[in-house]
Protein backbone atom coordinates (compact mmCIF):
# COMPACT_ATOMS: atom_id res chain seq x y z
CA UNK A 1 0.00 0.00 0.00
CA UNK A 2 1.23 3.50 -0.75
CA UNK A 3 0.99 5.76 2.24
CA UNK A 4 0.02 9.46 1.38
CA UNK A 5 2.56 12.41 2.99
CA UNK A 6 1.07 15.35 3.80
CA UNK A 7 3.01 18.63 4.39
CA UNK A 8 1.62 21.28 6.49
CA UNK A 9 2.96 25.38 5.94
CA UNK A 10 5.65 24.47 8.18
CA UNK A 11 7.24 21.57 6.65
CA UNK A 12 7.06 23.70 3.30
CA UNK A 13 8.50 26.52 4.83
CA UNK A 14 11.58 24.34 5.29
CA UNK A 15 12.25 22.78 1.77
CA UNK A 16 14.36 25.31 -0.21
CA UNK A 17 13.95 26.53 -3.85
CA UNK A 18 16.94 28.62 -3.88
CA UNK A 19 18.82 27.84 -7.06
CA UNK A 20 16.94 27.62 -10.76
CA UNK A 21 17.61 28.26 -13.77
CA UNK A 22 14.73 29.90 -16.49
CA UNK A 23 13.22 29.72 -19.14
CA UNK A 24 14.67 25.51 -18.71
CA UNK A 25 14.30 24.25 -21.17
CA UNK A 26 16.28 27.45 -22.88
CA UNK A 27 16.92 28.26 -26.55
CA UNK A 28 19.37 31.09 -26.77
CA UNK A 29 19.84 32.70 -23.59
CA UNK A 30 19.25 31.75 -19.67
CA UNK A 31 19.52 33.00 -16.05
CA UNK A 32 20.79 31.39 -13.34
CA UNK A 33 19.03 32.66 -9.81
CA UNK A 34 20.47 31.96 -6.59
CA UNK A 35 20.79 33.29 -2.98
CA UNK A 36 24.08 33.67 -1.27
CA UNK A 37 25.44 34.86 1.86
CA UNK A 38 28.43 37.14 2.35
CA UNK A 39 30.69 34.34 0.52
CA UNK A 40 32.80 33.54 -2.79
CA UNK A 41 30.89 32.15 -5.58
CA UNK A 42 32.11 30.19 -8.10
CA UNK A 43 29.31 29.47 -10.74
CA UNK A 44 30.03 27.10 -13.70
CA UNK A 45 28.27 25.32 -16.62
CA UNK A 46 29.18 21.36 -17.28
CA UNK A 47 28.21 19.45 -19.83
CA UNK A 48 26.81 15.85 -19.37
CA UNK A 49 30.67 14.63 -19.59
CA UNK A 50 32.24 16.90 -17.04
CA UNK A 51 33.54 19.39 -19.44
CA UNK A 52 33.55 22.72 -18.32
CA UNK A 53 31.54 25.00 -20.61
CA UNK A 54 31.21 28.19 -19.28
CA UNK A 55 32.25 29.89 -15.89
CA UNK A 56 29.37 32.13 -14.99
CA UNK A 57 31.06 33.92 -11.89
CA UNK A 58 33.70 33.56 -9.61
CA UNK A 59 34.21 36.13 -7.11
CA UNK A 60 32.08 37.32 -3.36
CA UNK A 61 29.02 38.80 -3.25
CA UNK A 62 27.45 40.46 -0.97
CA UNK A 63 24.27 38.25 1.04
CA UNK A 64 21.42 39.03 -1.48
CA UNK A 65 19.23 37.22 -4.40
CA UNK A 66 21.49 37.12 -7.27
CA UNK A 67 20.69 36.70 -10.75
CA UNK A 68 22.82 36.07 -13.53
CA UNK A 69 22.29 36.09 -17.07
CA UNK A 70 24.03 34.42 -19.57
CA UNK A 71 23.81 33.19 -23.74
CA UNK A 72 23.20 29.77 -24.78
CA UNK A 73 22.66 30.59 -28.29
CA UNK A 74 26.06 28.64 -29.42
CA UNK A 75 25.71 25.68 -26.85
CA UNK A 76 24.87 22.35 -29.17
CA UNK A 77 21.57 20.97 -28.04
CA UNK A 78 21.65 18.60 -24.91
CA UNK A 79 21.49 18.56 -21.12
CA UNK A 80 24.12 20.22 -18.69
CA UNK A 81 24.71 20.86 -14.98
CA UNK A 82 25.09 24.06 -13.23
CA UNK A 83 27.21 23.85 -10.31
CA UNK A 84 26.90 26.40 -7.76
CA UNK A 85 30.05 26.28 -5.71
CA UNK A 86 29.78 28.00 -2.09
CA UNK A 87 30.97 28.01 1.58
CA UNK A 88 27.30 27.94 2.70
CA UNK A 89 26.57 24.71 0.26
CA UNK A 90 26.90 23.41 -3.18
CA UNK A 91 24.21 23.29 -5.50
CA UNK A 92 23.52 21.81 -8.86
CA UNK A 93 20.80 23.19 -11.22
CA UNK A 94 20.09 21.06 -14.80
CA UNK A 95 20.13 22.97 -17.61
CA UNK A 96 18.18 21.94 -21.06
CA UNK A 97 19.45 23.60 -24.52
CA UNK A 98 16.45 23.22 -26.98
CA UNK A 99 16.89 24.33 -31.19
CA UNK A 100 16.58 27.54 -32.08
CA UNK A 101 13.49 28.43 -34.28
């Protein structure tokens, strides 16, 4: 039997949607929004075989919502990772390149 979980406001107030990336799936450009605390930030794009794409930032910022925009248009179509590299915790954010019209 399948048991049913039910989450009140204050078990939702606990999971985090800090990191995303939009419009995902993308076709020529994206922006990566995350929240960071008084920290370095190293930001990069991987493709599905570990090779680094594109670094996105690397350098502190200040505690704050941060977004950062940045051009797929030349990336071949496929699926990467976005890892989010911090002292407060790593995240990863998949990324979908779609064709161009």
């Amino acid at each position: 039997l399948l048991q049913a979980c039910n989450l009140g406001i204050s078990e939702l107030s606990k999971i985090s949607f800090d990191s995303m990336v939009y419009p995902n799936p993308c076709v020529d450009h994206a922006t990566l929004k995350f929240i960071s605390k008084d920290e370095w930030v190293k930001a990069d794009v991987y493709d599905m075989n570990g090779r680094l794409i594109q670094n996105l930032t690397d350098r502190q910022l200040d505690p704050d919502k941060h977004e950062i925009a940045f051009n797929t248009e030349k990336l071949p179509l496929g699926t990467y990772q976005v890892y989010i590299r911090k002292k407060s915790g790593n995240e990863t954010v998949k990324l979908v390149k779609l064709k161009s019209n």
